[in-house]
Protein backbone atom coordinates (compact mmCIF):
# COMPACT_ATOMS: atom_id res chain seq x y z
CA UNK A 1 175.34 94.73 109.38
CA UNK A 2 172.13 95.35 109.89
CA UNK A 3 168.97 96.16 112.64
CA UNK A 4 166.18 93.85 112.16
CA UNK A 5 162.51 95.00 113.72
CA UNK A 6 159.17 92.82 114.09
CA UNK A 7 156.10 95.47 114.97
CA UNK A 8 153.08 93.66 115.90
CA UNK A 9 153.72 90.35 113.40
CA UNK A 10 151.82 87.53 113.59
CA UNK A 11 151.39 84.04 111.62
CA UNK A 12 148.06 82.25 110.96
CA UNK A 13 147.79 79.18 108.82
CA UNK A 14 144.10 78.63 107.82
CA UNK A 15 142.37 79.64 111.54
CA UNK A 16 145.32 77.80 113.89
CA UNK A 17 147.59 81.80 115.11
CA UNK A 18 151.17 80.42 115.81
CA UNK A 19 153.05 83.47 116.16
CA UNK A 20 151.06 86.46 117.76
CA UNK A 21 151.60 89.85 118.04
CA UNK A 22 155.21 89.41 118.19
CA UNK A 23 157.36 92.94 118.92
CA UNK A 24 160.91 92.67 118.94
CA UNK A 25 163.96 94.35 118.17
CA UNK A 26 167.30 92.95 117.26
CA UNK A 27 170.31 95.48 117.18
CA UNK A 28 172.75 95.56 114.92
CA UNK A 29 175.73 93.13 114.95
CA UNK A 30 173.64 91.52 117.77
CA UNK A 31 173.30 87.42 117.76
CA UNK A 32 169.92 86.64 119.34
CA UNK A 33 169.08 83.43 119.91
CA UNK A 34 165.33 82.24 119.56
CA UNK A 35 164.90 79.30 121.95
CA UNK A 36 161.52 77.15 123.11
CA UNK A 37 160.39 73.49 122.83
CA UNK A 38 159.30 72.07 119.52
CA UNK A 39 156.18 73.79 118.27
CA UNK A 40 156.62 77.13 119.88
CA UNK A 41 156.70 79.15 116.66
CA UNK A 42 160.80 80.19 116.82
CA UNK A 43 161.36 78.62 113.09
CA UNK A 44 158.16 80.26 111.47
CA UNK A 45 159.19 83.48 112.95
CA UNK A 46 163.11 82.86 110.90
CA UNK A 47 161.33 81.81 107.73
CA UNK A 48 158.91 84.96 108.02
CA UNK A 49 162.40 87.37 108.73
CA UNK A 50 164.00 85.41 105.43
CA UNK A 51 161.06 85.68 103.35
CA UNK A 52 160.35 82.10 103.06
CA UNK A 53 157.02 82.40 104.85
CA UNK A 54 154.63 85.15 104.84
CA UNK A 55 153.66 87.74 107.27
CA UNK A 56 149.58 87.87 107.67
CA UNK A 57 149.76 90.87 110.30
CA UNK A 58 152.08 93.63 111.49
CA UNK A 59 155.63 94.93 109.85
CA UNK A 60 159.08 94.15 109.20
CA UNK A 61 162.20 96.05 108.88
CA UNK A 62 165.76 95.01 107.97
CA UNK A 63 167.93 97.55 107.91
CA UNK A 64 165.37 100.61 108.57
CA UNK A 65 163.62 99.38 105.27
CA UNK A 66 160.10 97.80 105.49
CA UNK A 67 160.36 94.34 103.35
CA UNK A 68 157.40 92.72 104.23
CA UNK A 69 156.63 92.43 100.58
CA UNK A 70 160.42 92.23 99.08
CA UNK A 71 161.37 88.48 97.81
CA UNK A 72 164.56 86.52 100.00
CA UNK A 73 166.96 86.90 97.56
CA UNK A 74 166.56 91.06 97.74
CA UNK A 75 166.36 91.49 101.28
CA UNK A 76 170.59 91.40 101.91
CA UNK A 77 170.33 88.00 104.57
CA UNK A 78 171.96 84.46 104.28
CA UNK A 79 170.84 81.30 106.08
CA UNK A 80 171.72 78.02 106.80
CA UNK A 81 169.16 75.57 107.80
CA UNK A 82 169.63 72.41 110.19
CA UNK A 83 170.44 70.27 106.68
CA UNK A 84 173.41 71.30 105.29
CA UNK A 85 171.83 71.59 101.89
CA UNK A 86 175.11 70.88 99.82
CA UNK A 87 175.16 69.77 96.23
CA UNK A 88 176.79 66.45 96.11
CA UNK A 89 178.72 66.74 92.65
CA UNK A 90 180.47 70.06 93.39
CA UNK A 91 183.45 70.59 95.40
CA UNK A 92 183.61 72.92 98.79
CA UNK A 93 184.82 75.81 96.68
CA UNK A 94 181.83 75.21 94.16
CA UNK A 95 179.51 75.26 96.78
CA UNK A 96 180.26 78.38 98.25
CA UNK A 97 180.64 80.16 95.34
CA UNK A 98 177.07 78.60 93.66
CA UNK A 99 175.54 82.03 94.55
CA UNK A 100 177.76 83.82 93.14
CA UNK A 101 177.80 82.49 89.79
CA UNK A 102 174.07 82.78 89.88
CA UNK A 103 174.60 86.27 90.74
CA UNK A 104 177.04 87.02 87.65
CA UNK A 105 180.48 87.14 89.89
CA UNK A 106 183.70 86.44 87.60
CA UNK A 107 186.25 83.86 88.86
CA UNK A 108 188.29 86.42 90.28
CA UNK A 109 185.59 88.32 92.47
CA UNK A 110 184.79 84.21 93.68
CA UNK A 111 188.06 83.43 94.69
CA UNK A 112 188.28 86.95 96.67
CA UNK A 113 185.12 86.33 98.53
CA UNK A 114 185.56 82.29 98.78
CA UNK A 115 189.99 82.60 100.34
CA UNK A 116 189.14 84.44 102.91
CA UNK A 117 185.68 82.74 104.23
CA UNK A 118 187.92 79.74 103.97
CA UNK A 119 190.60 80.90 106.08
CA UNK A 120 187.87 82.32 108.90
CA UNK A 121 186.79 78.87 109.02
CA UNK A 122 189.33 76.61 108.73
CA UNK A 123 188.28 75.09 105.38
CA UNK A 124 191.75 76.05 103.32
CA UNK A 125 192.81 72.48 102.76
CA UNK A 126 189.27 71.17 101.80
CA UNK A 127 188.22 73.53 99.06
CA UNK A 128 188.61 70.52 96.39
CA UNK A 129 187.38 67.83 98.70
CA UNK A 130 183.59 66.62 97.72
CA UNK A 131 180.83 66.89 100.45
CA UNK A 132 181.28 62.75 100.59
CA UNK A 133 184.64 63.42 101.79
CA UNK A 134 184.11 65.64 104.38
CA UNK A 135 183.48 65.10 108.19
CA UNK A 136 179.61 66.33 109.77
CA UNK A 137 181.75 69.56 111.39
CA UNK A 138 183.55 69.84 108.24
CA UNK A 139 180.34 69.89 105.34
CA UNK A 140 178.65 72.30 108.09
CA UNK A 141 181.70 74.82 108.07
CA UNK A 142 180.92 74.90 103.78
CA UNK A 143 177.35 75.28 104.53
CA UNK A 144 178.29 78.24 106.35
CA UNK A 145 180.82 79.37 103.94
CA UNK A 146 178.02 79.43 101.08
CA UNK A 147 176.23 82.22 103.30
CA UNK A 148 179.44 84.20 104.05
CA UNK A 149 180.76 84.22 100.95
CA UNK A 150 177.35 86.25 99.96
CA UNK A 151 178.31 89.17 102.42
CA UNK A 152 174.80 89.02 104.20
CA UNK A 153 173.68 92.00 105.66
CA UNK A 154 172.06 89.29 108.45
CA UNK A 155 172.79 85.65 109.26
CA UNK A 156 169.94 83.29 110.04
CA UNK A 157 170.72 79.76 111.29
CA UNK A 158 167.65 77.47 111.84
CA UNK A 159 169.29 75.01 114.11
CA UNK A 160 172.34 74.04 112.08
CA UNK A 161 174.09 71.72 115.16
CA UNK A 162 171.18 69.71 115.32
CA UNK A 163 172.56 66.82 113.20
CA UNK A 164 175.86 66.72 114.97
CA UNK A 165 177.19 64.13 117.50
CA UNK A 166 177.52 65.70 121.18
CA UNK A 167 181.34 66.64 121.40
CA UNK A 168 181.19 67.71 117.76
CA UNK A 169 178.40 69.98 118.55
CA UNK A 170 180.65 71.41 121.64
CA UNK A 171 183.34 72.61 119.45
CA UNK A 172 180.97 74.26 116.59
CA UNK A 173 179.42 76.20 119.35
CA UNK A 174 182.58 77.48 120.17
CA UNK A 175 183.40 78.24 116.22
CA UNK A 176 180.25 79.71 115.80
CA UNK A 177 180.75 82.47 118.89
CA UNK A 178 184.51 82.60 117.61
CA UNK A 179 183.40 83.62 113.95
CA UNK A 180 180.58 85.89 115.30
CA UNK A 181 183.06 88.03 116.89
CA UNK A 182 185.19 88.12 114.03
CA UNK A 183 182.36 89.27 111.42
CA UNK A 184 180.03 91.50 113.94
CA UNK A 185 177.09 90.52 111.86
CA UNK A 186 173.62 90.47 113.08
CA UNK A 187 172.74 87.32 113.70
CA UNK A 188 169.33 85.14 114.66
CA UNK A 189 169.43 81.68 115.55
CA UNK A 190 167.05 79.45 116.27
CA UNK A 191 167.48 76.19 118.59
CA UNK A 192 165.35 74.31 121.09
CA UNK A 193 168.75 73.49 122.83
CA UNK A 194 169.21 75.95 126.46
CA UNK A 195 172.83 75.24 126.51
CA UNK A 196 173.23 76.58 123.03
CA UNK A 197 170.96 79.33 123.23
CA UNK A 198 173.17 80.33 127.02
CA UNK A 199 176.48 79.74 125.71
CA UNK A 200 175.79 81.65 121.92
CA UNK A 201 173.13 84.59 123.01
CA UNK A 202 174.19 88.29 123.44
CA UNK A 203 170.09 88.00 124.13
CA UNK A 204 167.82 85.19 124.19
CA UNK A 205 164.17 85.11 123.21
CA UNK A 206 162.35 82.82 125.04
CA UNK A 207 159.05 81.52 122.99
CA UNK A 208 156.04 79.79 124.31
CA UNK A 209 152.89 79.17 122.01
CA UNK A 210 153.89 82.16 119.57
CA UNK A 211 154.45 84.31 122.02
CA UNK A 212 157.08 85.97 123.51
CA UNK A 213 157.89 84.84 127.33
CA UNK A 214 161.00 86.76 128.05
CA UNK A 215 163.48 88.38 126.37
CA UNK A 216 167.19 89.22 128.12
CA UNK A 217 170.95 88.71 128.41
CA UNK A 218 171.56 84.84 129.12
CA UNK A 219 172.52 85.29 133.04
CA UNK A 220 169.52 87.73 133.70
CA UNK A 221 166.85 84.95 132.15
CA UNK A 222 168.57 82.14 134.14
CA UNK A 223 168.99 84.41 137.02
CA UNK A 224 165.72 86.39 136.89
CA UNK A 225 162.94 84.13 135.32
CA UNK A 226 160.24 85.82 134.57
CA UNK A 227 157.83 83.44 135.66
CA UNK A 228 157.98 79.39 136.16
CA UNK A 229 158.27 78.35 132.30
CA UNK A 230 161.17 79.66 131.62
CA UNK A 231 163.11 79.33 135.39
CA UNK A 232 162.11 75.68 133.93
CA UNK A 233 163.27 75.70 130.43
CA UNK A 234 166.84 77.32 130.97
CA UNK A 235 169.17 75.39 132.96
CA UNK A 236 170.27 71.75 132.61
CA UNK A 237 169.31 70.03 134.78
CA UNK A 238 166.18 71.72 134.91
CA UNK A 239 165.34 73.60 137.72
CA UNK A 240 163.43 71.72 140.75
CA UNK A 241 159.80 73.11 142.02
CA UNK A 242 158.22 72.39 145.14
CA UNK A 243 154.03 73.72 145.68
CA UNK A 244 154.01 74.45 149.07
CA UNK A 245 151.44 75.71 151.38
CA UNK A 246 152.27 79.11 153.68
CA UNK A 247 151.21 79.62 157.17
CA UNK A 248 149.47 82.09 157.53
CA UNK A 249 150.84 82.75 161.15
CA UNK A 250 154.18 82.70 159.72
CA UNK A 251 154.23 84.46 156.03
CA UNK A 252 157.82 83.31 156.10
CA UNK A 253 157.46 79.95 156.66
CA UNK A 254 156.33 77.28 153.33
CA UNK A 255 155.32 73.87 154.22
CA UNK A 256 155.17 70.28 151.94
CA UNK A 257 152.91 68.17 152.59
CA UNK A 258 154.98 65.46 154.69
CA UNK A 259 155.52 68.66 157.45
CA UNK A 260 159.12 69.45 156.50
CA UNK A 261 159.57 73.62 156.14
CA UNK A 262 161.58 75.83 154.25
CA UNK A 263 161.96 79.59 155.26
CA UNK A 264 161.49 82.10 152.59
CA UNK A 265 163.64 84.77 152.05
CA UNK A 266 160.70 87.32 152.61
CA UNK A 267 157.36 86.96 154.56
CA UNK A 268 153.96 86.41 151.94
CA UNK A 269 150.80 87.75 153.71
CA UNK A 270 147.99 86.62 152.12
CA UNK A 271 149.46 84.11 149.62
CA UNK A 272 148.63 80.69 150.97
CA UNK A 273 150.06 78.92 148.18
CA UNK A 274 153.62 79.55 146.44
CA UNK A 275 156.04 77.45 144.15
CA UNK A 276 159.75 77.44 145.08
CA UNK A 277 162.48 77.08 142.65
CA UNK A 278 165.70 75.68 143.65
CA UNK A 279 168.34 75.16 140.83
CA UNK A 280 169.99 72.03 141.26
CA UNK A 281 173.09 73.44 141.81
CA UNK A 282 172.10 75.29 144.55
CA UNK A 283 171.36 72.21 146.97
CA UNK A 284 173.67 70.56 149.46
CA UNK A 285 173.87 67.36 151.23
CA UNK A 286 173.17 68.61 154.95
CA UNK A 287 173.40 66.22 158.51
CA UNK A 288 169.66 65.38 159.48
CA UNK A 289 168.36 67.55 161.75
CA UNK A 290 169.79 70.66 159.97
CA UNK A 291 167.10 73.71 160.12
CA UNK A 292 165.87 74.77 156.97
CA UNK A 293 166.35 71.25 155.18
CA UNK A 294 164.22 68.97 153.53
CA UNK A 295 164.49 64.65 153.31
CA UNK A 296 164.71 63.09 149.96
CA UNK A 297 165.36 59.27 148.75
CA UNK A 298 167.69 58.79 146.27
CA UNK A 299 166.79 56.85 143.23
CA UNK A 300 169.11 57.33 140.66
CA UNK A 301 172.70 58.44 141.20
CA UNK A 302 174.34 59.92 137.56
CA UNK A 303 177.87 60.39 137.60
CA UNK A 304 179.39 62.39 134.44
CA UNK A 305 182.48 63.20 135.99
CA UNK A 306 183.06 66.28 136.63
CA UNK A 307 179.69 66.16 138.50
CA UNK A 308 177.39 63.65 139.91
CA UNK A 309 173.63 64.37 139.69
CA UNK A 310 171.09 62.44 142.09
CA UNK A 311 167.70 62.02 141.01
CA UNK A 312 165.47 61.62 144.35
CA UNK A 313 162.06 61.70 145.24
CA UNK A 314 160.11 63.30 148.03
CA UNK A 315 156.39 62.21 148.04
CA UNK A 316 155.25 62.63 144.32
CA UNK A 317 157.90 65.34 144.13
CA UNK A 318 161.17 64.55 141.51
CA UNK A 319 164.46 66.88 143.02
CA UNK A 320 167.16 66.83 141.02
CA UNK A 321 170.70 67.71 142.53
CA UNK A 322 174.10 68.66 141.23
CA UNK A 323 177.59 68.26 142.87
CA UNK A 324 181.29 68.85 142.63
CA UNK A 325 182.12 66.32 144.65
CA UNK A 326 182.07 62.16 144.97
CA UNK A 327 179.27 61.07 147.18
CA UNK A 328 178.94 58.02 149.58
CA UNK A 329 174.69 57.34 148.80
CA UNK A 330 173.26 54.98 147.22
CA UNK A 331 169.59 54.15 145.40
CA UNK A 332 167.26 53.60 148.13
CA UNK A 333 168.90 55.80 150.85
CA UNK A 334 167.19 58.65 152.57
CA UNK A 335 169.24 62.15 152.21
CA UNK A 336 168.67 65.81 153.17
CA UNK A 337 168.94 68.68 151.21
CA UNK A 338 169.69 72.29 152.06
CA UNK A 339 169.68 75.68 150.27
CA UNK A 340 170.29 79.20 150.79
CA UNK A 341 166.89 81.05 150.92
CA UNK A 342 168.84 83.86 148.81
CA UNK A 343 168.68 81.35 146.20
CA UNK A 344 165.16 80.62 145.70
CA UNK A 345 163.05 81.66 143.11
CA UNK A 346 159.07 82.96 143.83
CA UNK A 347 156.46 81.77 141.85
CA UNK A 348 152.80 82.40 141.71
CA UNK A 349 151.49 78.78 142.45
CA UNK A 350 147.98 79.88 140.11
CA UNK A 351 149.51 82.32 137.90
CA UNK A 352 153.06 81.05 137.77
CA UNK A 353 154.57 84.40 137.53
CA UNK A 354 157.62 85.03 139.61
CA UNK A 355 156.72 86.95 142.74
């Protein structure tokens, strides 16, 4: 295990900066997940940690050590990108032990490294089975074998679920925190998937544009957003926002634009705009005429099972709402929705920093 430190790093290809300034620390036996749409800068920042792209400003440390000039094979991390990257001709076993016969290992030291990464994951009865002959789950178990077996000082994953069907990607997640806990190494990952970067992270760092948005326990960044792009990015659904004006006779007191109201949980003198956040979860079905409630119409109804989502519309407004239970509406009807003001989140309507 290892600590892994980025002071002041940044990435520029030609003129175009795509990571900038970036500080962040990453304790030891730690998995931090790097999460943000496509284009945000989260794999350059893994290829720049594994050596595979340069740094053009600022340090890095694995370990304590500064490597910013030490080559990938010498700097004591293994990673396993989104293609599984296996050779086709060689057998699980011969996979997973390719870089160790590269790096001199006898048979013996192999087989001692390769039995028990085999047994961790579940791959004991495949270890003569060809890549052809393996399941998605199965080939992406050996993929992660091959860095095991190496004894990294840090794992990197660069969104290695990607290429899995739905329910398969469910259970890997679930293998994935299993064998983190059982090998404590330090880990980075890197996906543009919330769900996996909530249900993996010790800490997630939220990315935006190369640059760090927020950085926190899962709970506290879904909880606590920082400010309105990332109450928007964690959470599926996403998180519903409403601009609204305030009165200025009544700080409390945040208006849309068809007259309905919603009390804030705290007066804001002198702000006479703000964006509320409401998580979808948070709103209930209330009888019209309720105080504090708001009228939708419903336009799509999506039920998954366990919940049914409704997808309405108020003025140019989407709202998206989750429930428990079975509901009697239909596309085209008019509904209202309530929430507790505890529940809201604040946002800067020019700034759109939470408030």
């Amino acid at each position: 295990m290892a600590t892994v430190e980025l002071k002041g790093v940044s990435k520029r290809f030609g003129k175009v900066e795509v990571i900038t300034d970036v500080d962040l620390s990453i304790h030891e036996g730690e998995f931090l997940v790097l999460v943000g749409p496509s284009g945000c800068g989260k794999s350059t920042l893994l290829r720049m940690i594994s050596g595979l792209e340069t740094i053009s400003a600022g340090d890095l440390f694995i370990g304590g050590k500064q490597v910013n000039d030490v080559p990938a094979r010498d700097r004591g991390i293994s990673m396993v990108f989104q293609s599984y990257a296996l050779y086709p001709h060689m057998t699980s076993a011969q996979n997973m032990s390719f870089a160790l016969r590269l790096a001199g290992k006898t048979p013996d030291q192999q087989s001692k490294r390769i039995a028990p990464a085999a047994g961790v994951l579940g791959l004991g009865d495949y270890l003569d089975r060809y890549p052809r002959e393996l399941s998605g789950g199965q080939r992406q178990r050996v993929a992660m074998g091959r860095a095991i077996v190496r004894e990294p000082d840090v794992f990197l994953f660069d969104e290695p679920l990607s290429n899995l069907d739905a329910k398969l990607r469910v259970r890997m997640r679930a293998e994935l925190k299993e064998l983190h806990q059982k090998l404590k190494t330090t880990t980075v990952y890197v996906t543009h998937d919330q769900v996996e970067a909530m249900t993996l992270a010790d800490r997630i760092v939220v990315l935006r544009d190369g640059i760090i948005e927020q950085i926190g326990a899962p709970l506290e960044l879904y909880d606590k957003p920082v400010n309105r792009f990332v109450g928007s990015f964690l959470g599926s659904p996403a998180m519903n926002f409403f601009d609204l004006s305030v009165d200025p006779e009544a700080p409390d007191q945040a208006t849309f634009a068809d007259g309905d109201t919603l009390k804030l949980p705290r007066p804001l003198d002198g702000q006479p705009r703000v964006t509320v956040g409401i998580r979808p979860e948070a709103l209930e079905l209330v009888p019209e005429g309720t105080p504090n409630a708001v009228s939708a119409k419903v336009v799509v109804i999506e039920p998954t099972g366990a919940e049914t989502e409704l997808f309405m519309r108020k003025g140019e407004t989407q709202i998206i709402a989750s429930f428990r239970e079975r509901l009697d509406v239909r596309p085209g009807d008019t509904v209202h929705l309530g929430a507790d003001p505890a529940k809201y989140h604040l946002f800067d309507s020019t700034t759109e920093m939470a408030i």
